[in-house]
C-alpha atoms as a PDB file:
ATOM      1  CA  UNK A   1       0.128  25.784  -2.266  1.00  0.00           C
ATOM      2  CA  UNK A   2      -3.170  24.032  -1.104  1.00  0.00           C
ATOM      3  CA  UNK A   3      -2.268  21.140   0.958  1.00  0.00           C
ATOM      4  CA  UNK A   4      -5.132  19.170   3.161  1.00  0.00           C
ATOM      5  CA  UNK A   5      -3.896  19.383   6.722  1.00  0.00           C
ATOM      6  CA  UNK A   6      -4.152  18.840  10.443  1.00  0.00           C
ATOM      7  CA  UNK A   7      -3.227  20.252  13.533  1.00  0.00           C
ATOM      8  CA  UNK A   8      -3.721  17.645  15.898  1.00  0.00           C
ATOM      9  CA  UNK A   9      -4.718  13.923  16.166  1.00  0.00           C
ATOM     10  CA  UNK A  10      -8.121  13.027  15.719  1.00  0.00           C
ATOM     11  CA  UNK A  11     -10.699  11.389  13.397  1.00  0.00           C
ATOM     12  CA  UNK A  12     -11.124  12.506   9.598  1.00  0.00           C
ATOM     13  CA  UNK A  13     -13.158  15.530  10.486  1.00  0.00           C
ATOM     14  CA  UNK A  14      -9.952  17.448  12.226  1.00  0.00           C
ATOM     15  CA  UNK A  15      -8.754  17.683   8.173  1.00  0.00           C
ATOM     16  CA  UNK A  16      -8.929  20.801   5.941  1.00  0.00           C
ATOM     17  CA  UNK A  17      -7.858  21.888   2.591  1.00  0.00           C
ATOM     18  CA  UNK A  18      -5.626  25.161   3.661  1.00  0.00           C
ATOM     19  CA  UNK A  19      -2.208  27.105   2.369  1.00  0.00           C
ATOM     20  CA  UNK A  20       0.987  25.566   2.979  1.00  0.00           C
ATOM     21  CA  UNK A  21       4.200  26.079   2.002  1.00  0.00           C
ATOM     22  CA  UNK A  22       5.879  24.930  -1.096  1.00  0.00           C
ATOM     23  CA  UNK A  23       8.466  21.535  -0.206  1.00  0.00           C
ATOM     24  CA  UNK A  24      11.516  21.657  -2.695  1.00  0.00           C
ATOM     25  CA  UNK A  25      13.397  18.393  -4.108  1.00  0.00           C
ATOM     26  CA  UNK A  26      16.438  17.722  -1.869  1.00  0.00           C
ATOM     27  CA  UNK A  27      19.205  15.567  -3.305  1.00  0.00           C
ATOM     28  CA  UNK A  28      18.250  12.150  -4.989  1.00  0.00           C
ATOM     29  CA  UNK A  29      14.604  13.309  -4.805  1.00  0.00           C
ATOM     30  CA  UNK A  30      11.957  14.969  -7.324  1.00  0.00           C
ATOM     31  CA  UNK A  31       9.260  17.365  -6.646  1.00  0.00           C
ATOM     32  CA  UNK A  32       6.036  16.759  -9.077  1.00  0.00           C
ATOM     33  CA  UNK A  33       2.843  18.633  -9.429  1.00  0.00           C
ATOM     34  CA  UNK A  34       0.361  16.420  -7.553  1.00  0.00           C
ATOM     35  CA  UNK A  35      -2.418  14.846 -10.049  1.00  0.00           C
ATOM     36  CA  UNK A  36      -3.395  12.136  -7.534  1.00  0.00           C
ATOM     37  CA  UNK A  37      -3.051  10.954  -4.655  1.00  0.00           C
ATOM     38  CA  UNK A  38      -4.111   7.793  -2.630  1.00  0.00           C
ATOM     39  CA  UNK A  39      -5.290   7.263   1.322  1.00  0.00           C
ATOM     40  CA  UNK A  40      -3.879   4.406   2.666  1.00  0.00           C
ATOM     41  CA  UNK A  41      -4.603   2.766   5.942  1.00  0.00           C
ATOM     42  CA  UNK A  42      -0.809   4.189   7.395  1.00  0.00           C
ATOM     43  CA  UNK A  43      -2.410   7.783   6.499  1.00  0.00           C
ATOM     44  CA  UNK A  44      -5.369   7.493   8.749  1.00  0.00           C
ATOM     45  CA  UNK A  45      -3.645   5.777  11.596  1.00  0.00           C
ATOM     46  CA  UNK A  46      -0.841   8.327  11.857  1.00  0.00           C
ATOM     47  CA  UNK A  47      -3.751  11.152  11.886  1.00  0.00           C
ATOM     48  CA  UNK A  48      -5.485   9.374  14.803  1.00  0.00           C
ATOM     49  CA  UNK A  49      -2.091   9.022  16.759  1.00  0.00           C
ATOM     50  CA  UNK A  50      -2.374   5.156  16.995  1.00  0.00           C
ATOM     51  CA  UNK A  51       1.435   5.528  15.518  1.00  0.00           C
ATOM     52  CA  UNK A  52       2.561   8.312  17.121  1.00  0.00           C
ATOM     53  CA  UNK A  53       5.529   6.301  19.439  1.00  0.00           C
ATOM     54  CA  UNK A  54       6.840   4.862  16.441  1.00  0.00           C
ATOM     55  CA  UNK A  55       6.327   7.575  13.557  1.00  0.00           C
ATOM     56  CA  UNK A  56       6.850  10.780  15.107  1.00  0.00           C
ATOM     57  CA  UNK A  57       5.226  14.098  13.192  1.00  0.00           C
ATOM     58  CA  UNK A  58       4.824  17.686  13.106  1.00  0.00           C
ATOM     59  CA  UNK A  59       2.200  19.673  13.139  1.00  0.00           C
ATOM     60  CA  UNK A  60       0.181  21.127  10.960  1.00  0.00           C
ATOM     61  CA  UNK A  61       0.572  17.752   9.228  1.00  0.00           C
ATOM     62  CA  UNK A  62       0.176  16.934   5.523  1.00  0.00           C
ATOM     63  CA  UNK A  63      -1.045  12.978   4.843  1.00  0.00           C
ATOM     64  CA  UNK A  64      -0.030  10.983   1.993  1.00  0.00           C
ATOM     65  CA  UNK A  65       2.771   8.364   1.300  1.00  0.00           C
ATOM     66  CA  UNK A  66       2.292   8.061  -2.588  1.00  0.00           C
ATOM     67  CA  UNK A  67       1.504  10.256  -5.548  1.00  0.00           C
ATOM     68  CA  UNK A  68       1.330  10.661  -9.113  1.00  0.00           C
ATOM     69  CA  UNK A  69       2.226  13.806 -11.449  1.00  0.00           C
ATOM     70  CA  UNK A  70       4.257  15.825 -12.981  1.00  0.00           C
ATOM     71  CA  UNK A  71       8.002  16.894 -12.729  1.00  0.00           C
ATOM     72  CA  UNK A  72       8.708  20.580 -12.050  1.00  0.00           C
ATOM     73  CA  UNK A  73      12.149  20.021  -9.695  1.00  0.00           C
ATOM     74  CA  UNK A  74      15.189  17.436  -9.913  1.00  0.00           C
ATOM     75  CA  UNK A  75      17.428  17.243  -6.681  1.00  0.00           C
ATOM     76  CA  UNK A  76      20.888  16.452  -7.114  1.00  0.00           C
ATOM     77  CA  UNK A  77      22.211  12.777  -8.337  1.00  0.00           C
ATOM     78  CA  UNK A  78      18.389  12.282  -9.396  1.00  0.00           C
ATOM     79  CA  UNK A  79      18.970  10.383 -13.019  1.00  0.00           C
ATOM     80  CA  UNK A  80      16.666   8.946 -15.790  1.00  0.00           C
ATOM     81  CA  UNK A  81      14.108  11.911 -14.744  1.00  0.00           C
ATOM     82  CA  UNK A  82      13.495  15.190 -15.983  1.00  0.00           C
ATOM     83  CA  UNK A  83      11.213  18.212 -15.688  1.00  0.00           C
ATOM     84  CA  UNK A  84       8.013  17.775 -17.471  1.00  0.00           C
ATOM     85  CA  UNK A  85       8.103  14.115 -16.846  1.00  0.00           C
ATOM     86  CA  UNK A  86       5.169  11.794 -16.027  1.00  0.00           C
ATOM     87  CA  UNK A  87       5.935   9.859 -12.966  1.00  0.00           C
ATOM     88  CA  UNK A  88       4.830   8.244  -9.841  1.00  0.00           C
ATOM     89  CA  UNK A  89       6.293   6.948  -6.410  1.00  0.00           C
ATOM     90  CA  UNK A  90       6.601   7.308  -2.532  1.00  0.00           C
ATOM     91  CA  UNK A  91       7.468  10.253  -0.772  1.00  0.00           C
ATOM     92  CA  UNK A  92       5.805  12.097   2.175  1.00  0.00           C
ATOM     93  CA  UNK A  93       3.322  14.923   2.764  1.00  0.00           C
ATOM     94  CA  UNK A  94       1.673  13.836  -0.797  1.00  0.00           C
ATOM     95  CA  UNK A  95      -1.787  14.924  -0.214  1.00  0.00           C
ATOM     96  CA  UNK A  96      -1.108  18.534  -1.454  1.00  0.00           C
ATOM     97  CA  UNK A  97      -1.071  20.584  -5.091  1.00  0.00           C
ATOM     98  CA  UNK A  98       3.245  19.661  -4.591  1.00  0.00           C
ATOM     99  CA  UNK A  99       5.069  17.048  -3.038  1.00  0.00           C
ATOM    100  CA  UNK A 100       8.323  15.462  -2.746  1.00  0.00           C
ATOM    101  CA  UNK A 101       9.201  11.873  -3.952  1.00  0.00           C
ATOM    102  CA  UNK A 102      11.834  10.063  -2.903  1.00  0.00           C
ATOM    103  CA  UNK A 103      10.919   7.021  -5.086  1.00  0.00           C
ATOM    104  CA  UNK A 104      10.394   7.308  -8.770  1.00  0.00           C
ATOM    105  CA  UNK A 105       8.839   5.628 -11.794  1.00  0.00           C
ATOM    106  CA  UNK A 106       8.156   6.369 -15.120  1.00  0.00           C
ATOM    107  CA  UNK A 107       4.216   6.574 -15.815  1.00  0.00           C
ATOM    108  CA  UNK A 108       3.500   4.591 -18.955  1.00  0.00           C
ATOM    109  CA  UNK A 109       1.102   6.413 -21.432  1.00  0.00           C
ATOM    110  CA  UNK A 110      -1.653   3.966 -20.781  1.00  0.00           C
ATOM    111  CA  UNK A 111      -1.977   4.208 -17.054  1.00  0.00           C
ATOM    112  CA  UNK A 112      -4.159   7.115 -15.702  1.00  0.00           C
ATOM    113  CA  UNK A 113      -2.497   9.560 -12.826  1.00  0.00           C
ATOM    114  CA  UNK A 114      -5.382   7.873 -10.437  1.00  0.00           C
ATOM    115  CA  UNK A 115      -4.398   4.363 -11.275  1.00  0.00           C
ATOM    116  CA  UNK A 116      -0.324   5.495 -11.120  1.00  0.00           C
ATOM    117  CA  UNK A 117      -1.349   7.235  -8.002  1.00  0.00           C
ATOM    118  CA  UNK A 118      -2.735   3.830  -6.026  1.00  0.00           C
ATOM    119  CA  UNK A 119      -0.044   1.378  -7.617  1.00  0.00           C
ATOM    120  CA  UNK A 120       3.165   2.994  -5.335  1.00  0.00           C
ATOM    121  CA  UNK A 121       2.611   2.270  -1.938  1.00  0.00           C
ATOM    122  CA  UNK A 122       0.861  -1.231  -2.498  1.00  0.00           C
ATOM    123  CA  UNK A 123       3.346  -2.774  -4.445  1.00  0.00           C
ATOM    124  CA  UNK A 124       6.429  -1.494  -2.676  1.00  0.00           C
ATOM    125  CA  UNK A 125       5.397  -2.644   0.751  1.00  0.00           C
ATOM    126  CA  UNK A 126       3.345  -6.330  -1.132  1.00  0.00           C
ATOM    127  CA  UNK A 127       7.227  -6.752  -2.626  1.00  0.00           C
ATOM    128  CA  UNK A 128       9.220  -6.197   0.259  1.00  0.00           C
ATOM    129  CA  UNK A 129       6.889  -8.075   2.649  1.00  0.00           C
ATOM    130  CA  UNK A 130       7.246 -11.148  -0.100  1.00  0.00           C
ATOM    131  CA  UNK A 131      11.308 -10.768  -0.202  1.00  0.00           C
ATOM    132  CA  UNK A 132      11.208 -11.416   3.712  1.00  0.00           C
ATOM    133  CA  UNK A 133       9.503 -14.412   3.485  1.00  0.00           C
ATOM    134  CA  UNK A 134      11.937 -16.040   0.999  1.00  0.00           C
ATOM    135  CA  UNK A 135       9.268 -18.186  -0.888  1.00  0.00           C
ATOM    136  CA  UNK A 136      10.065 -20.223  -4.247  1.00  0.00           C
ATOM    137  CA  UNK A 137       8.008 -21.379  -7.120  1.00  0.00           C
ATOM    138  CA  UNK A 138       5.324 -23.747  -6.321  1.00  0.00           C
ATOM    139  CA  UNK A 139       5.277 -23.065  -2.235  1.00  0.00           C
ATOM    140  CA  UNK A 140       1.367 -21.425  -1.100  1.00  0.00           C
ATOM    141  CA  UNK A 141       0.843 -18.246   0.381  1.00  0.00           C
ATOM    142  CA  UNK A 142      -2.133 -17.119   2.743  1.00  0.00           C
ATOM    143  CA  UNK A 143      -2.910 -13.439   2.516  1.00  0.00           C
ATOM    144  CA  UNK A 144      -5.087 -12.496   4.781  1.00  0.00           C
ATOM    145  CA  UNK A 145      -6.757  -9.139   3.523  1.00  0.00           C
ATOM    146  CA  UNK A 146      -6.411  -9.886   0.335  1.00  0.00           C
ATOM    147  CA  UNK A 147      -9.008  -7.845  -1.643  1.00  0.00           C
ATOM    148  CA  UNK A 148      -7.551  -4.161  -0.260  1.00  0.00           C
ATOM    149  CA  UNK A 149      -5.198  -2.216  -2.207  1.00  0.00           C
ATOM    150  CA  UNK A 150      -1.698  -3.946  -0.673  1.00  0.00           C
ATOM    151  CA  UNK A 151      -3.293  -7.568  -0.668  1.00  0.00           C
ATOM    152  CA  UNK A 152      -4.142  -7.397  -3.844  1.00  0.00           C
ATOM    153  CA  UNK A 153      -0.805  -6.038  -4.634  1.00  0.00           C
ATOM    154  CA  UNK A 154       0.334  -8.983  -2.966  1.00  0.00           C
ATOM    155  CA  UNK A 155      -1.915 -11.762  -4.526  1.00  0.00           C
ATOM    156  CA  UNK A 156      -1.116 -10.821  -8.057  1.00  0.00           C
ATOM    157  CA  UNK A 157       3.067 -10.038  -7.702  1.00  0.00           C
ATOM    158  CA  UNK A 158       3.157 -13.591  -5.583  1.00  0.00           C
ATOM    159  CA  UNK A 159       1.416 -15.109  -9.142  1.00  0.00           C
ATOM    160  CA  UNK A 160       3.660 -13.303 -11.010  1.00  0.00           C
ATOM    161  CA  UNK A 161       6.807 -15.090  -8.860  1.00  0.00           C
ATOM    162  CA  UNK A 162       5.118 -18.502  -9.335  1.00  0.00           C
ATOM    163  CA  UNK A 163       3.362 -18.873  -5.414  1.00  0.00           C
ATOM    164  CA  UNK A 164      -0.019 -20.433  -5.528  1.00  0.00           C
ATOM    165  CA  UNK A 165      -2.201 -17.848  -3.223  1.00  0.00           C
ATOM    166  CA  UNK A 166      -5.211 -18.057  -0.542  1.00  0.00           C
ATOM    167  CA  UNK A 167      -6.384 -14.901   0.293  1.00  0.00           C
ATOM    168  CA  UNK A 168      -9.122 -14.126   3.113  1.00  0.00           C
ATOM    169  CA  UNK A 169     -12.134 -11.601   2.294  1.00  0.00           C
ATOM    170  CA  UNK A 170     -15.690 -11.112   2.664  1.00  0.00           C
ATOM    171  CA  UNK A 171     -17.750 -13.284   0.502  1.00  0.00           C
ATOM    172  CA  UNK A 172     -18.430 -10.199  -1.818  1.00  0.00           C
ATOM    173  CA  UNK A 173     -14.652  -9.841  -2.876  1.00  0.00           C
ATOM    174  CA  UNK A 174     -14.395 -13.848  -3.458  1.00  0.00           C
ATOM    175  CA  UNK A 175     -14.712 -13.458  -7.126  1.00  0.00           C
ATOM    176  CA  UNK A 176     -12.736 -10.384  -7.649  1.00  0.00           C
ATOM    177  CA  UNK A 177      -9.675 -12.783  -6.041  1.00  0.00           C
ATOM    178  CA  UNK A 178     -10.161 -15.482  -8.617  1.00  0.00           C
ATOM    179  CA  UNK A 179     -10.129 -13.092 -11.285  1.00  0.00           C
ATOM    180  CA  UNK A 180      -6.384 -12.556  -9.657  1.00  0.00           C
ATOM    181  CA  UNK A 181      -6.124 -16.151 -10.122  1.00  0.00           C
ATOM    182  CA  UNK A 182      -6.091 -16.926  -5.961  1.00  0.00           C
ATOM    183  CA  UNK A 183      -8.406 -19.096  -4.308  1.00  0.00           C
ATOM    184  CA  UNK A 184     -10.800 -17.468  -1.852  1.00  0.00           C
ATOM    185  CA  UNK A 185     -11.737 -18.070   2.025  1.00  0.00           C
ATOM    186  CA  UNK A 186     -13.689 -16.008   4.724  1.00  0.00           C
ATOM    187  CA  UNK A 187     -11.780 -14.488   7.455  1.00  0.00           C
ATOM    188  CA  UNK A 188     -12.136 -14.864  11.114  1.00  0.00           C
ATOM    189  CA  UNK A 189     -13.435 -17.991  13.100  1.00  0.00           C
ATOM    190  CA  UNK A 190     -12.680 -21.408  11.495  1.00  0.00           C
ATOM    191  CA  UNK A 191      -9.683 -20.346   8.903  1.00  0.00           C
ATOM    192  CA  UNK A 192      -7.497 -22.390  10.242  1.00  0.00           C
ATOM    193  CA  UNK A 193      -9.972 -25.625   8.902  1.00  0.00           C
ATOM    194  CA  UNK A 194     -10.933 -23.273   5.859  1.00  0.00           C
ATOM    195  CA  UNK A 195      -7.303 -23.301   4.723  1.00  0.00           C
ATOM    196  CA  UNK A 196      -6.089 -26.794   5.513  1.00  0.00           C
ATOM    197  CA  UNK A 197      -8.856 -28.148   3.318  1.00  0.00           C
ATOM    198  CA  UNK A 198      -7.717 -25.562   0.653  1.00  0.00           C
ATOM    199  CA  UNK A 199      -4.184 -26.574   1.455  1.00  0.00           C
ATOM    200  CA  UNK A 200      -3.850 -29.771   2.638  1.00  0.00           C
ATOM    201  CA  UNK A 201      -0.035 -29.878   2.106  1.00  0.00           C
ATOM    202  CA  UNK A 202       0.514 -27.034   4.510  1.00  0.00           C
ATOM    203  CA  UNK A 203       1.467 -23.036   3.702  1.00  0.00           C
ATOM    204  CA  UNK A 204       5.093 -22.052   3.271  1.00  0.00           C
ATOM    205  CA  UNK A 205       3.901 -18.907   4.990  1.00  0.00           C
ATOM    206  CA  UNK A 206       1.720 -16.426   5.226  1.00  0.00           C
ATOM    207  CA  UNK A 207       1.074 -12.727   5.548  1.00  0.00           C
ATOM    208  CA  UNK A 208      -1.531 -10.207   7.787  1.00  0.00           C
ATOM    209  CA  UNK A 209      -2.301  -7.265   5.744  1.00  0.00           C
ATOM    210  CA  UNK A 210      -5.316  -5.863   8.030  1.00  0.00           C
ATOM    211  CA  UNK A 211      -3.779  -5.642  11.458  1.00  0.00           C
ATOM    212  CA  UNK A 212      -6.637  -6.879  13.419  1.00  0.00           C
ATOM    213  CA  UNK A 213      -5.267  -9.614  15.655  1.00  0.00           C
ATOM    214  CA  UNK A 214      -5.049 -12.712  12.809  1.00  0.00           C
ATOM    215  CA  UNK A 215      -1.026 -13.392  13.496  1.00  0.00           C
ATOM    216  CA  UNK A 216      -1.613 -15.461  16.504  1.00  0.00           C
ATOM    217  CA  UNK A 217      -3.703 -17.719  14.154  1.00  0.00           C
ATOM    218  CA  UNK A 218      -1.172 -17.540  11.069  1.00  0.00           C
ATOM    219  CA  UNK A 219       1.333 -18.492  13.092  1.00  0.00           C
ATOM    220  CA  UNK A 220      -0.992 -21.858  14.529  1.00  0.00           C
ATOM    221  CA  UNK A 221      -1.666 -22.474  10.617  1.00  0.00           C
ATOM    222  CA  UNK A 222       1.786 -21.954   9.107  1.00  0.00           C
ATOM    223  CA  UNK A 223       3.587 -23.541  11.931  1.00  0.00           C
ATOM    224  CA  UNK A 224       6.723 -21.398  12.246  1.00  0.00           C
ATOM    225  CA  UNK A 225       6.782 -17.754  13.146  1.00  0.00           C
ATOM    226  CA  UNK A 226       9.812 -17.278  10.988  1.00  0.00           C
ATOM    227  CA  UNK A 227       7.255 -17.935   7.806  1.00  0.00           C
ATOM    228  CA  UNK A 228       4.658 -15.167   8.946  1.00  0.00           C
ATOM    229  CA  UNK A 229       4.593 -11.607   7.919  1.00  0.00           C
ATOM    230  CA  UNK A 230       2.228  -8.372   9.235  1.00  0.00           C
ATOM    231  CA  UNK A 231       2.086  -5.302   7.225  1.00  0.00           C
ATOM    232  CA  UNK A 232      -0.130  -3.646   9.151  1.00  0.00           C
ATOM    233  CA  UNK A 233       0.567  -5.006  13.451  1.00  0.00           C
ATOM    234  CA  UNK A 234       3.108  -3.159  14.672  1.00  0.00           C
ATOM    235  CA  UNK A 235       2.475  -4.877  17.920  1.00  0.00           C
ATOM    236  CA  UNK A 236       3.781  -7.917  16.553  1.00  0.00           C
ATOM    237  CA  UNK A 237       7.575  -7.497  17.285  1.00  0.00           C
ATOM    238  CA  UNK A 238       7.613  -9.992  20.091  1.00  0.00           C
ATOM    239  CA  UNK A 239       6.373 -12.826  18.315  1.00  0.00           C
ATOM    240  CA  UNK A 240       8.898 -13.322  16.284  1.00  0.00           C
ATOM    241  CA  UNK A 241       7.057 -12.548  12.752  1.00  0.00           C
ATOM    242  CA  UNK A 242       8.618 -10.427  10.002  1.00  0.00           C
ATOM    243  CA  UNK A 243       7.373  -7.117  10.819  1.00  0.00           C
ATOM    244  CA  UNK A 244       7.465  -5.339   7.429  1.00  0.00           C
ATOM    245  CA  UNK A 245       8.673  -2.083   8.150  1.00  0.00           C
ATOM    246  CA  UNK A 246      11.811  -0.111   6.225  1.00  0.00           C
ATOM    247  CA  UNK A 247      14.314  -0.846   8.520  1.00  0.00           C
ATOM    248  CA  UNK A 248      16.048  -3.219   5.959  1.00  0.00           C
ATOM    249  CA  UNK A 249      15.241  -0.868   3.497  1.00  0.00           C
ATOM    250  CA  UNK A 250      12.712  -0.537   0.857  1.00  0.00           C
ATOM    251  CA  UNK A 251      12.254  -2.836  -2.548  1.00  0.00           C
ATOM    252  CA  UNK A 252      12.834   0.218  -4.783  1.00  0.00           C
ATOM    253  CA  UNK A 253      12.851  -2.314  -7.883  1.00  0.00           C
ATOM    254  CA  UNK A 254       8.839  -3.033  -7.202  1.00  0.00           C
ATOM    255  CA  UNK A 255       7.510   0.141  -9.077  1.00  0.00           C
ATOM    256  CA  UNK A 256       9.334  -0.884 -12.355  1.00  0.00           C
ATOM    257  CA  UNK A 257       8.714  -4.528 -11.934  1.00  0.00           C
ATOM    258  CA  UNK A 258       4.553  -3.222 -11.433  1.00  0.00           C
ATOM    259  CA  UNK A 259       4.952  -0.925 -14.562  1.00  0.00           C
ATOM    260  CA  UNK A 260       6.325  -3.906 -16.683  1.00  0.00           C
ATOM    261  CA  UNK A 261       3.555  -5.991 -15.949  1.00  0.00           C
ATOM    262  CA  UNK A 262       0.719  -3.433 -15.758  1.00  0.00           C
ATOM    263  CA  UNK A 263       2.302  -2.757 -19.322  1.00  0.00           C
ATOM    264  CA  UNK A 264       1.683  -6.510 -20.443  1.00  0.00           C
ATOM    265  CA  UNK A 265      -2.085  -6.576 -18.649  1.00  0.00           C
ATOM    266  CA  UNK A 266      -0.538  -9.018 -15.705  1.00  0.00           C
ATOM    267  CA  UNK A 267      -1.320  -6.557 -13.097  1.00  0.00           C
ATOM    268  CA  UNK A 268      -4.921  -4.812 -12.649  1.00  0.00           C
ATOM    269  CA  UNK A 269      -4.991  -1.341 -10.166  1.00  0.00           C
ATOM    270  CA  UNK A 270      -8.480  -1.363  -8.778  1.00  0.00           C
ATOM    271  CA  UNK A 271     -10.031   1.490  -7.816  1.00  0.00           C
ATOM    272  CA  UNK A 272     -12.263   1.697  -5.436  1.00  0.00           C
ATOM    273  CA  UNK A 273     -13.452   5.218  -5.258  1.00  0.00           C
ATOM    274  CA  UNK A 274     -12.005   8.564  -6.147  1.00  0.00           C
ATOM    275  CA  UNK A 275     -12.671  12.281  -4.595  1.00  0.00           C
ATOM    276  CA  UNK A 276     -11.595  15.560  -4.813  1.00  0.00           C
ATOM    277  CA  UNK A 277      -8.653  16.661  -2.959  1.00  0.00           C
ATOM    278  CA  UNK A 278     -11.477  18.519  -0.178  1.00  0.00           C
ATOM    279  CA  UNK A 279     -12.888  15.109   0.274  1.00  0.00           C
ATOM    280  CA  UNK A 280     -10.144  13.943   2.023  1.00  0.00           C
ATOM    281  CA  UNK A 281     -11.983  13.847   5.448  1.00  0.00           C
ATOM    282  CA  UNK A 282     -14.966  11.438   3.721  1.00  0.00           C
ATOM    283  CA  UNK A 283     -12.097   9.526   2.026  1.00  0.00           C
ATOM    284  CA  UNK A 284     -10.302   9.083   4.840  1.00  0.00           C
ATOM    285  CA  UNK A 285     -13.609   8.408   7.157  1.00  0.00           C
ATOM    286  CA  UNK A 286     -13.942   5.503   4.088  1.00  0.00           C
ATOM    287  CA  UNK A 287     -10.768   4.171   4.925  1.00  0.00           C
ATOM    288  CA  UNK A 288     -10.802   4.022   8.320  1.00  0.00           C
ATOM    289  CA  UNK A 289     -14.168   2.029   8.136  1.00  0.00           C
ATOM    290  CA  UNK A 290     -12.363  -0.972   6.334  1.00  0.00           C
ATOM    291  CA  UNK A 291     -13.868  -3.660   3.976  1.00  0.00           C
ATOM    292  CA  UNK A 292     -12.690  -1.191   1.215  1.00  0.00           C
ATOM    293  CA  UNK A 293     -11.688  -3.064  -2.084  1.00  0.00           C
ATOM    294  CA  UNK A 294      -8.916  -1.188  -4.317  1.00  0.00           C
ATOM    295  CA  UNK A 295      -7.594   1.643  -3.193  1.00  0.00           C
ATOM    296  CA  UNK A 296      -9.398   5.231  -2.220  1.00  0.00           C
ATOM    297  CA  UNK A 297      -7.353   8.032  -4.496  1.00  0.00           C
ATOM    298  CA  UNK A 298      -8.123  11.651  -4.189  1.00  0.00           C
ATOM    299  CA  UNK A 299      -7.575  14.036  -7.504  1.00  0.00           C
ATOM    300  CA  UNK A 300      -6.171  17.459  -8.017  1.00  0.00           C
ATOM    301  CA  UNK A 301      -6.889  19.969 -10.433  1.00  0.00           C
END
């Protein structure tokens, strides 16, 4: 199969569309031909090695975390899927013509491969980052990073559980978060007056979905470590945050939940750009750049 691959860490340009072999469902996973694909920040920090003590990989490397397509293998104890099936999920290696899912959703008729492709990832890790937190109806959330493809993912399934949202972006992306129904604020200097005028009860917590230093400052605003999540610092262990990695395992329920309300127009997938599967490098190089909006998805054939 095509695949695009590296062979070392490095920036975007070390990537090239090259042959590969074939992965094969195991049990409880499904293979799919790849229609889509999307680059995530996690993709172009494991390429660069900036993960490489915590996610360990071999080389040549495939990128990719999500995907959409079609079923061509069932593993064993997969059920509720078959061959020929449209579906979409989280697996590993996706950025190639197959790839291996080990999460699994049926794609409804009116959702494109590209949008099905960009919804996994987001909502999974927006979900289980929210079930940490333990938030009821009413409290207010601060997302900060909340026009990318996970905060928004976050902003609209926190509306959907009843939180009233903040989210941080650039002044461009302000009105794209009230159409999500949250109330926008800049990022960096001054938030923590930004918010308490926006909030002057106080946050029942609050999440960091860039990774560029802001949980010190969440944690000064909410008050409490304990009610502060990161997606996206892994060098936040010590502080005593909710780090939102796997280890308590993953919120498998979020693709369905995401389908359901996709299904009754509750939950728009934003798409910021799309490219061919031998524009990963320039997607990636996109990425890596930040400020993007949506999510970056490259197609197959």
């Amino acid at each position: 199969m095509l695949a695009l691959r590296y062979h070392r860490f490095g920036g975007p340009e070390i990537m090239g569309v090259e042959d590969a072999p074939e992965p094969h469902a195991g049990p409880g996973q499904v293979r799919v031909a790849v229609r889509a694909t999307s680059v995530n920040p996690f993709d172009w920090k494991l390429r660069a090695g900036y993960m490489a003590e915590l996610v360990p990989i071999s080389f040549p490397a495939i990128p990719g975390t999500d995907a959409a397509g079609v079923v061509d293998e069932v593993g064993d104890g997969v059920e509720g899927v078959a061959v020929g099936d449209a579906v979409f999920g989280l697996g590993s290696a996706t950025a190639a013509q197959f790839a291996v899912l080990d999460l699994v959703a049926t794609k409804p008729d009116n959702m494109s491969f590209v949008q099905a492709a960009a919804l996994g990832l987001a909502v999974e890790t927006a979900a289980r980052t929210l079930d940490r937190l333990v938030l009821r109806d009413g409290d207010t959330l601060l997302v900060d990073g909340a026009a990318g493809g996970v905060g928004s993912a976050m902003v609209q399934l926190a509306r959907a559980r009843g939180l009233n949202v903040i989210g941080t972006a650039s002044q461009g992306h302000h009105e794209y978060l009230r159409s999500l129904d949250a109330r926008p604020t800049t990022y960096g200097p001054g938030l923590s007056e930004r918010v308490a005028a926006l909030a002057p009860d106080g946050l029942a917590g609050a999440v960091d979905v860039v990774g560029l230093g802001s949980v010190p400052t969440l944690i000064e605003i909410v008050g409490d470590p304990g009610r502060v999540a990161t997606v996206a610092d892994f060098t936040a262990y010590g502080l005593g945050v909710h780090v939102a990695d796997t280890s308590t395992g993953r919120a498998e329920y979020a693709l369905a939940d995401a389908v359901r309300l996709f299904t009754d127009g509750a939950f728009v997938i934003r798409i910021e750009q799309t490219f061919p599967i031998s524009d990963g490098p320039q997607a990636h190089h996109l990425s890596q750049q930040g400020h993007v909006a949506g999510k970056l998805v490259l197609t197959l054939p």
